[in-house]
PDB file of N, CA and C in Angstrom:
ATOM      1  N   UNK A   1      56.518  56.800 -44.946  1.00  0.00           N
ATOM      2  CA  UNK A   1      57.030  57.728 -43.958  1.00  0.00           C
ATOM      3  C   UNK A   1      56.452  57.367 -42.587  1.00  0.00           C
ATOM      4  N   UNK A   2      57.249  57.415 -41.284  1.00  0.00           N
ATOM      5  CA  UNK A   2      56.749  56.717 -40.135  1.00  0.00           C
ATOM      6  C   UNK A   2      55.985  58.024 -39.614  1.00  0.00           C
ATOM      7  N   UNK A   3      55.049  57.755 -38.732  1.00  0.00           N
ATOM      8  CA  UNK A   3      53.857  58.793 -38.032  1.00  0.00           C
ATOM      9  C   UNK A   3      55.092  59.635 -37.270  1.00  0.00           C
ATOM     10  N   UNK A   4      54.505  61.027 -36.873  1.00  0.00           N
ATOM     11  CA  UNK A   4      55.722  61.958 -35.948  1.00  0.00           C
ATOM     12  C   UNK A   4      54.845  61.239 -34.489  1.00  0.00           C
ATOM     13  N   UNK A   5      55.681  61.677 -33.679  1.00  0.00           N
ATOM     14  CA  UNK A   5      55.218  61.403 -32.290  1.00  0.00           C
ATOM     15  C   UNK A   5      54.059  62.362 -31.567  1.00  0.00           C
ATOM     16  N   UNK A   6      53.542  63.681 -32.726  1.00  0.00           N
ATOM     17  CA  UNK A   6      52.358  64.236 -32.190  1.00  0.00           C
ATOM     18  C   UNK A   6      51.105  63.673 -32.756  1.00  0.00           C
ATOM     19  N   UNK A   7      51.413  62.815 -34.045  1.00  0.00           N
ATOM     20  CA  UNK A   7      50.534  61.898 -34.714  1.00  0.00           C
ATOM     21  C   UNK A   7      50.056  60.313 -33.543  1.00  0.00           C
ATOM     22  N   UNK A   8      50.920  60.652 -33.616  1.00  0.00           N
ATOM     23  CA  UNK A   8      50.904  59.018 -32.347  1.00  0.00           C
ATOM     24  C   UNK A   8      49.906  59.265 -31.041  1.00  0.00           C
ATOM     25  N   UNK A   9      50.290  60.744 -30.229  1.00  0.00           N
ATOM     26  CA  UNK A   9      50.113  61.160 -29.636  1.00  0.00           C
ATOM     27  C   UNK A   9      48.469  61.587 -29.447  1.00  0.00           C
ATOM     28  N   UNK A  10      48.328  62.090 -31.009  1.00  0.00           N
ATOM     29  CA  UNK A  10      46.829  62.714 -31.121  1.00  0.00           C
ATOM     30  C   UNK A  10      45.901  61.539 -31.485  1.00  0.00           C
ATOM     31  N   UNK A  11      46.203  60.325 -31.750  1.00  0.00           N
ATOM     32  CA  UNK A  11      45.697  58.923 -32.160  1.00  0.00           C
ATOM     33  C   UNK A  11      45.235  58.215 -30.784  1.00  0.00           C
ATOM     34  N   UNK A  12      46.347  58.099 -29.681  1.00  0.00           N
ATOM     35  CA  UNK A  12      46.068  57.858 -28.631  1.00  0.00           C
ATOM     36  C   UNK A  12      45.135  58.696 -27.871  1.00  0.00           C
ATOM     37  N   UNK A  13      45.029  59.899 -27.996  1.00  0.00           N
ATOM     38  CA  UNK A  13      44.502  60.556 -26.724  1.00  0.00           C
ATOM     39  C   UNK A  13      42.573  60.671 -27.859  1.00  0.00           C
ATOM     40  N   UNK A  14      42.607  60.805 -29.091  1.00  0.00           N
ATOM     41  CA  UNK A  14      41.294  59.981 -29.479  1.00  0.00           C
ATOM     42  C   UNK A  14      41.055  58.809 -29.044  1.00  0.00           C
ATOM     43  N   UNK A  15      41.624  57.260 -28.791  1.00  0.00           N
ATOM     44  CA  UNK A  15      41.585  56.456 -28.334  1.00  0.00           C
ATOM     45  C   UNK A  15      40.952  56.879 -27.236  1.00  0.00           C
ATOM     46  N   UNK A  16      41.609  57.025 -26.445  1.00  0.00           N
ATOM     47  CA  UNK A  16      41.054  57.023 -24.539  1.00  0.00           C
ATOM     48  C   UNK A  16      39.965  58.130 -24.681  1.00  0.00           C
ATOM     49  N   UNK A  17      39.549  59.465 -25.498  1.00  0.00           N
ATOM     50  CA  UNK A  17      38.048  59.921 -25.519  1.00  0.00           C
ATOM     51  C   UNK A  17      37.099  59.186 -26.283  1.00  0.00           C
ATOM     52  N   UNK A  18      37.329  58.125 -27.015  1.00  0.00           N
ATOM     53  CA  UNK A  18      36.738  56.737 -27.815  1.00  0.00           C
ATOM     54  C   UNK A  18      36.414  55.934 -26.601  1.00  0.00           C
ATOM     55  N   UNK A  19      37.208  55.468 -26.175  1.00  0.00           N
ATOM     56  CA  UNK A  19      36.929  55.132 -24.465  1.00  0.00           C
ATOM     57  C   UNK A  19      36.269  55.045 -23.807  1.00  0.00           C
ATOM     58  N   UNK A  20      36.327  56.683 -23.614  1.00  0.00           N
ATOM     59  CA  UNK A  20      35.263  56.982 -22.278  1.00  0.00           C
ATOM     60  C   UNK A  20      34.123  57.161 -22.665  1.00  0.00           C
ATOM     61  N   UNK A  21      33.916  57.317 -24.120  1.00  0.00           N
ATOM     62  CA  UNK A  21      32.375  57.222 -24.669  1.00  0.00           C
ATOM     63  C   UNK A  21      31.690  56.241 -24.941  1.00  0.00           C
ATOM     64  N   UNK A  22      32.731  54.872 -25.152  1.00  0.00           N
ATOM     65  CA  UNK A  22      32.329  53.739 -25.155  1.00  0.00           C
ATOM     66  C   UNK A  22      31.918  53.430 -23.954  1.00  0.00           C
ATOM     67  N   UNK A  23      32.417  53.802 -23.119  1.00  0.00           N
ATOM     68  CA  UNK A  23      32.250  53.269 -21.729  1.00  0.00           C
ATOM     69  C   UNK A  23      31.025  53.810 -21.098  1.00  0.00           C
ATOM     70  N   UNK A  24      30.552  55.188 -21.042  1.00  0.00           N
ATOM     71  CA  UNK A  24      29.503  55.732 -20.698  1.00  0.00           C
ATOM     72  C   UNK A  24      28.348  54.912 -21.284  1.00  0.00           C
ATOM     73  N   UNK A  25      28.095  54.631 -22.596  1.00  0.00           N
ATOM     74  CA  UNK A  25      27.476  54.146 -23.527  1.00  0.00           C
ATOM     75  C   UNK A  25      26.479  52.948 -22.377  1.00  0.00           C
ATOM     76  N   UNK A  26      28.068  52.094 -22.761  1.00  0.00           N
ATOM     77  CA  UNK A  26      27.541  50.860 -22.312  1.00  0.00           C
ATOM     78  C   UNK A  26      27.584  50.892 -20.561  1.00  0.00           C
ATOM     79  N   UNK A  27      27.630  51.689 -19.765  1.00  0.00           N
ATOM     80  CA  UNK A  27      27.463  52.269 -18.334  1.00  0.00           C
ATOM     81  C   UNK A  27      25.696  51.952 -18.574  1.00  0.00           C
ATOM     82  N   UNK A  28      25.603  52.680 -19.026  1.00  0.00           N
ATOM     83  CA  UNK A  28      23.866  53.375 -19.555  1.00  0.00           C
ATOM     84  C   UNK A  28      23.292  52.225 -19.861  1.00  0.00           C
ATOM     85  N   UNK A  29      24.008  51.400 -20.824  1.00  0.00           N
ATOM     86  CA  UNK A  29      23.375  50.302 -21.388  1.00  0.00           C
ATOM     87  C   UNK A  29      22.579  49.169 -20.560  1.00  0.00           C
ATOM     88  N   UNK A  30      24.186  48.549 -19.335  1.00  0.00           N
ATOM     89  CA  UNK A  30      23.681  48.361 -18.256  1.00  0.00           C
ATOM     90  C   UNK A  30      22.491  48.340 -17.346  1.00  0.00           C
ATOM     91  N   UNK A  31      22.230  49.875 -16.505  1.00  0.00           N
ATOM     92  CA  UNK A  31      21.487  50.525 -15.912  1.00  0.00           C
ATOM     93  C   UNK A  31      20.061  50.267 -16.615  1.00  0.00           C
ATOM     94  N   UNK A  32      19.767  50.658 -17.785  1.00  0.00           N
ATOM     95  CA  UNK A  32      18.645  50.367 -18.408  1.00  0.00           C
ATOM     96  C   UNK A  32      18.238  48.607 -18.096  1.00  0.00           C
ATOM     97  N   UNK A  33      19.059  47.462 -18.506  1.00  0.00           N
ATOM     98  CA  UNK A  33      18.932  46.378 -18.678  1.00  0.00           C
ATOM     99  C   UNK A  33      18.396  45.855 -16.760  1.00  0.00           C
ATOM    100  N   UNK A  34      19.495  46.774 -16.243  1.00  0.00           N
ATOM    101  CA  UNK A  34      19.375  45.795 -14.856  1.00  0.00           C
ATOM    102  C   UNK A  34      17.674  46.348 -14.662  1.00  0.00           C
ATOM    103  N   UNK A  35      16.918  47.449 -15.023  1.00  0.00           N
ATOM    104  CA  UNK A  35      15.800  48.101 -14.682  1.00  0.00           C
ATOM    105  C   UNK A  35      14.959  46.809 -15.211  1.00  0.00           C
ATOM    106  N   UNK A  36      15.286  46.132 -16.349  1.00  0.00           N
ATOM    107  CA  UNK A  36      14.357  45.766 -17.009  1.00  0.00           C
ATOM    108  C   UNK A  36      14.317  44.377 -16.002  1.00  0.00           C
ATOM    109  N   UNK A  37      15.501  43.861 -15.791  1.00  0.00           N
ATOM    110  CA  UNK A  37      15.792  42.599 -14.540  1.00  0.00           C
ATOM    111  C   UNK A  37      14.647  42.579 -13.778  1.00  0.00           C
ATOM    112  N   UNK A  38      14.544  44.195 -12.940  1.00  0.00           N
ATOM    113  CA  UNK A  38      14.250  43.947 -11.533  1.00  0.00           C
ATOM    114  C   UNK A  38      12.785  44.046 -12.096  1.00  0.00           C
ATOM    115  N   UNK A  39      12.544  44.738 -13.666  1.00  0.00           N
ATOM    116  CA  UNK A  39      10.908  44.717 -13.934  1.00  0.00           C
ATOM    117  C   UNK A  39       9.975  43.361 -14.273  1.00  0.00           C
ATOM    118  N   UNK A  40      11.027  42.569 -14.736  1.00  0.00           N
ATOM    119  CA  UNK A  40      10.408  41.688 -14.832  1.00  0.00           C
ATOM    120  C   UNK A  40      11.011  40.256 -14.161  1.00  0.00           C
ATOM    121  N   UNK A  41      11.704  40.598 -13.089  1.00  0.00           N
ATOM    122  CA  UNK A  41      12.113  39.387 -12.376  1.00  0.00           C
ATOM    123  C   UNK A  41      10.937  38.659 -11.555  1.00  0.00           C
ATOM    124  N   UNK A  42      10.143  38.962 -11.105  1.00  0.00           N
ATOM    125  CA  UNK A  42       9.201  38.080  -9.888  1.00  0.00           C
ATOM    126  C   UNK A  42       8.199  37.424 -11.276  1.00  0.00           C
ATOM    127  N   UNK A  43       8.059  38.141 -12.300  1.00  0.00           N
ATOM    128  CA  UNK A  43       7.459  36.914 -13.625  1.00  0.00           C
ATOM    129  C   UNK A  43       8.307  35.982 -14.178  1.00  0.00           C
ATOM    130  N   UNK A  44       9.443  36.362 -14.855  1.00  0.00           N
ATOM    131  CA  UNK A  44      10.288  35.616 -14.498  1.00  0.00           C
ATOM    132  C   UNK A  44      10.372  34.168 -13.064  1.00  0.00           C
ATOM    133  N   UNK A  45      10.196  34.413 -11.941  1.00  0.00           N
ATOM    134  CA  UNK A  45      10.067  33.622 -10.951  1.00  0.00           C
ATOM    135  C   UNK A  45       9.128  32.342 -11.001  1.00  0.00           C
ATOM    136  N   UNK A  46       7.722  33.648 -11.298  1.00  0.00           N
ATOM    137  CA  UNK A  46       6.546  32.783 -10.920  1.00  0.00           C
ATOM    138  C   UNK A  46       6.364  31.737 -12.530  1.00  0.00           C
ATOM    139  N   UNK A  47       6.855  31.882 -13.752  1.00  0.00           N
ATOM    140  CA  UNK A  47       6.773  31.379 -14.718  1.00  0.00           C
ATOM    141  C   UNK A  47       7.716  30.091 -14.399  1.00  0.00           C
ATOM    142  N   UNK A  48       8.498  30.104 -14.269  1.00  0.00           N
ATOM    143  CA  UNK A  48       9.857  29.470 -13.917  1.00  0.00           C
ATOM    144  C   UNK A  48       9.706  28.233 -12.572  1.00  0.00           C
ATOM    145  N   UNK A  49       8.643  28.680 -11.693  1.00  0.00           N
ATOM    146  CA  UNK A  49       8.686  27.844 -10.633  1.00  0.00           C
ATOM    147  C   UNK A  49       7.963  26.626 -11.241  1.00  0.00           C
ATOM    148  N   UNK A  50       8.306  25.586 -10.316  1.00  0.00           N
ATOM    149  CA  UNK A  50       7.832  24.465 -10.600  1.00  0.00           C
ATOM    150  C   UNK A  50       6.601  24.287 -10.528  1.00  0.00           C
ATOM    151  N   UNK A  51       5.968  24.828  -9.399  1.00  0.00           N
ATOM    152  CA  UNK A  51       4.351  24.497  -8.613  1.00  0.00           C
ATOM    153  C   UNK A  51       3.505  25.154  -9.827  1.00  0.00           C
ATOM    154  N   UNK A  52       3.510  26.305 -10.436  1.00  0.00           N
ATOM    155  CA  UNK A  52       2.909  26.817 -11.668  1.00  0.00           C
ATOM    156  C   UNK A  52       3.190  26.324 -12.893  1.00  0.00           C
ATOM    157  N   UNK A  53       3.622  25.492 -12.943  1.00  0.00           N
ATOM    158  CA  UNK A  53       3.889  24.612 -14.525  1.00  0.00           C
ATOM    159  C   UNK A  53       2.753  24.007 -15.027  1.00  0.00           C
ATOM    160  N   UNK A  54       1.981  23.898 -13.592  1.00  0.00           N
ATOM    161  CA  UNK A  54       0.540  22.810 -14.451  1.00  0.00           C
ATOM    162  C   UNK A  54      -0.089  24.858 -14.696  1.00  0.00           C
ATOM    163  N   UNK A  55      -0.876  25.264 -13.949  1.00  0.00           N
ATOM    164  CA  UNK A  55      -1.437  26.651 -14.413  1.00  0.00           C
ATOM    165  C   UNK A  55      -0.918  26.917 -16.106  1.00  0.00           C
ATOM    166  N   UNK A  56       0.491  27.118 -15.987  1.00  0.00           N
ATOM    167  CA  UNK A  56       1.294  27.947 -17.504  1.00  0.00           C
ATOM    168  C   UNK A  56       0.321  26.647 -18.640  1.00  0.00           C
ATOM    169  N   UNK A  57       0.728  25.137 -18.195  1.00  0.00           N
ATOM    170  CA  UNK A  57       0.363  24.478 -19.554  1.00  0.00           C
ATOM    171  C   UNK A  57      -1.336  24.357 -19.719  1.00  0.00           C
ATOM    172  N   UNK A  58      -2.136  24.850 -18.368  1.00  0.00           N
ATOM    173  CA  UNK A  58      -3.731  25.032 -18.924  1.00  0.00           C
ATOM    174  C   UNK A  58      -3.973  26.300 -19.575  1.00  0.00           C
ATOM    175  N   UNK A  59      -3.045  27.242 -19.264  1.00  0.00           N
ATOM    176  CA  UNK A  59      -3.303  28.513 -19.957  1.00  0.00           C
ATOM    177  C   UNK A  59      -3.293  28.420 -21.463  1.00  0.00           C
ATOM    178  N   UNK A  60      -1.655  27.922 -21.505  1.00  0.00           N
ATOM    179  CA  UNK A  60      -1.824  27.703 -23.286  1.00  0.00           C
ATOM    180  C   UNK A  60      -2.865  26.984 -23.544  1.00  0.00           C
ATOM    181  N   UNK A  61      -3.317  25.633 -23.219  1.00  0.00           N
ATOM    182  CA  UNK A  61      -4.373  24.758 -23.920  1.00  0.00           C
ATOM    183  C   UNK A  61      -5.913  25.791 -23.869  1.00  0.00           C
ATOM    184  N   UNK A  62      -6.037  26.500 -22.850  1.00  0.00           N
ATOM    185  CA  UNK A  62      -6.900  27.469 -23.227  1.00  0.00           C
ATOM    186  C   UNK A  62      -6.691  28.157 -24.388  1.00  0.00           C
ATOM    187  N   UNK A  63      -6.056  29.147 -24.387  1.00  0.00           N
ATOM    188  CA  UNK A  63      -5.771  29.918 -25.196  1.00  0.00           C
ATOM    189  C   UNK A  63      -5.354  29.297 -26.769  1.00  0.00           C
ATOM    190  N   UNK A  64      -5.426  27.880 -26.710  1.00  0.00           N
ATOM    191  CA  UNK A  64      -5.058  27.530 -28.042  1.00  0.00           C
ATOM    192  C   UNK A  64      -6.485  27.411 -28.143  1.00  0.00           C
ATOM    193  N   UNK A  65      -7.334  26.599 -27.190  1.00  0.00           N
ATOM    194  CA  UNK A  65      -8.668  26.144 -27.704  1.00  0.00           C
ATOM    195  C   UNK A  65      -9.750  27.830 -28.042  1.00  0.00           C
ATOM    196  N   UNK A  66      -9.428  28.737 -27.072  1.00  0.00           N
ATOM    197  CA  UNK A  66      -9.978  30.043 -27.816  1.00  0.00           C
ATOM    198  C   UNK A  66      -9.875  30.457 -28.977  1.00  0.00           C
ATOM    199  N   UNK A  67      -8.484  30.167 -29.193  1.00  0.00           N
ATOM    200  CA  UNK A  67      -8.143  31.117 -30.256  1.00  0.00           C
ATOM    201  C   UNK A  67      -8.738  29.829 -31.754  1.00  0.00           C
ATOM    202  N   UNK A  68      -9.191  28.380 -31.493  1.00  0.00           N
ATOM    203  CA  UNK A  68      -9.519  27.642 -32.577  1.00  0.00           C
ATOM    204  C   UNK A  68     -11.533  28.449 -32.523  1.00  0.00           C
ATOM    205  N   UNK A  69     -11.842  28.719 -31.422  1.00  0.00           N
ATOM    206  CA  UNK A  69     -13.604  28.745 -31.260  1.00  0.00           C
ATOM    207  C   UNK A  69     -13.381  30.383 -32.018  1.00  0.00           C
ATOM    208  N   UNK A  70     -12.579  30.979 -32.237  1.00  0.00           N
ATOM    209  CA  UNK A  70     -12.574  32.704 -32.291  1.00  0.00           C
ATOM    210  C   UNK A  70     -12.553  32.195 -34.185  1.00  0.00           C
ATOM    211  N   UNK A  71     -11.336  31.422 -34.488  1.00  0.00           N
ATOM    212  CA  UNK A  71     -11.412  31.522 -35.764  1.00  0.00           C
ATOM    213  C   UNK A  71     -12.536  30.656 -36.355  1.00  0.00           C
ATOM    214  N   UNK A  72     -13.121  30.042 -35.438  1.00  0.00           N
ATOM    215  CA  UNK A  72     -14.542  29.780 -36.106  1.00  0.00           C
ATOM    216  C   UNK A  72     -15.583  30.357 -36.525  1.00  0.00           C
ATOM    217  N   UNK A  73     -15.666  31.038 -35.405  1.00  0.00           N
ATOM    218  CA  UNK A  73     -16.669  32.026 -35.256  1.00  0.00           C
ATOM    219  C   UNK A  73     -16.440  33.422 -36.174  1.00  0.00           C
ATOM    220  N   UNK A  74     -15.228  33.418 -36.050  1.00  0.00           N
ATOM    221  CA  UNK A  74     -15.111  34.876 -37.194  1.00  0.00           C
ATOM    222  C   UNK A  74     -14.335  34.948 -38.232  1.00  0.00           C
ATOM    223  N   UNK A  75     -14.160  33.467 -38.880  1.00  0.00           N
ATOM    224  CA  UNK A  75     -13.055  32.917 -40.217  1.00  0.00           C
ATOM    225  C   UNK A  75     -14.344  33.223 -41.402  1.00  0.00           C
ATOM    226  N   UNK A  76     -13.858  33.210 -42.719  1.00  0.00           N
ATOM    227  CA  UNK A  76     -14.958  33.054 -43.902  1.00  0.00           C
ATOM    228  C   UNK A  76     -15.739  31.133 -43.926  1.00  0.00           C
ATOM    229  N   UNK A  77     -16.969  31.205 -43.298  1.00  0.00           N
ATOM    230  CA  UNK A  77     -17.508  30.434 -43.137  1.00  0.00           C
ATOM    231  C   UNK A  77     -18.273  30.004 -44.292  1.00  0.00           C
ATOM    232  N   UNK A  78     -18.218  28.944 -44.741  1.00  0.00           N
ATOM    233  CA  UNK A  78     -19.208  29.277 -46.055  1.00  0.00           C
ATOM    234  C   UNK A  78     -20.514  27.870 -45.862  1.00  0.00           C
ATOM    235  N   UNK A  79     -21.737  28.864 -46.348  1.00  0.00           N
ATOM    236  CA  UNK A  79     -23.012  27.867 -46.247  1.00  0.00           C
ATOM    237  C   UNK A  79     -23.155  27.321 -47.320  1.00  0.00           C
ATOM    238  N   UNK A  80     -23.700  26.097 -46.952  1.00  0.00           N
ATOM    239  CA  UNK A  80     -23.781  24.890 -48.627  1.00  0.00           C
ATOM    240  C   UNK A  80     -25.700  24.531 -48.035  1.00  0.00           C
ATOM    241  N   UNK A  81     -26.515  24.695 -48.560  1.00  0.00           N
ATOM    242  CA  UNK A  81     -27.371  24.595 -48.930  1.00  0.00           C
ATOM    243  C   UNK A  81     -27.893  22.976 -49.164  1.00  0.00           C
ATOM    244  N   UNK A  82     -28.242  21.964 -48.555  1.00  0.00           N
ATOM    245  CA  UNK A  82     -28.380  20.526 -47.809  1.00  0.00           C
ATOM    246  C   UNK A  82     -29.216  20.154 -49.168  1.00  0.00           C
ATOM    247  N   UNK A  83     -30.398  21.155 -49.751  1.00  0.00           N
ATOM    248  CA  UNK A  83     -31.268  20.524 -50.024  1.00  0.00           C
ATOM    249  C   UNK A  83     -30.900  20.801 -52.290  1.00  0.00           C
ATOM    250  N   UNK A  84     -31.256  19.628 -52.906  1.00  0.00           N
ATOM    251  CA  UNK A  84     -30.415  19.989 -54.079  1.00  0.00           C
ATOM    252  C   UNK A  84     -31.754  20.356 -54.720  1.00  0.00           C
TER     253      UNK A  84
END
């Protein structure tokens, strides 16, 4: 049996309030994201620039060589006793 034309009618006009809720949604969605842009754009920048590329790659080699002296210092170390 084909839909009546108030079926059609009430399908569409859910559509377009489907719509506008989709649309608010992602309005919002937006707004949030561009916040996060402008929060983290000048790190973004300074990571990104060229002149700080040597800084970024001593940081990691730090931070790798810390993080090897940390798990030394506080990994299960075990003592062996030299003398038999």
């Amino acid at each position: 049996m084909e839909k009546r034309p108030s079926e059609i009618i009430t399908e569409f006009l859910n559509f377009l309030e489907a719509a506008e809720r989709e649309h608010e949604s992602a309005y919002t969605a937006v707004g949030k994201e561009d916040s996060r842009v402008q929060l983290y754009g000048k790190v973004h920048e300074f990571y990104t620039d060229r002149q700080n590329q040597n800084l970024v790659k001593a940081l990691r080699r730090l931070q790798n060589e810390q993080a090897t002296v940390e798990k030394y210092l506080f990994g299960n170390r075990e003592f062996k006793n030299r003398v038999d």
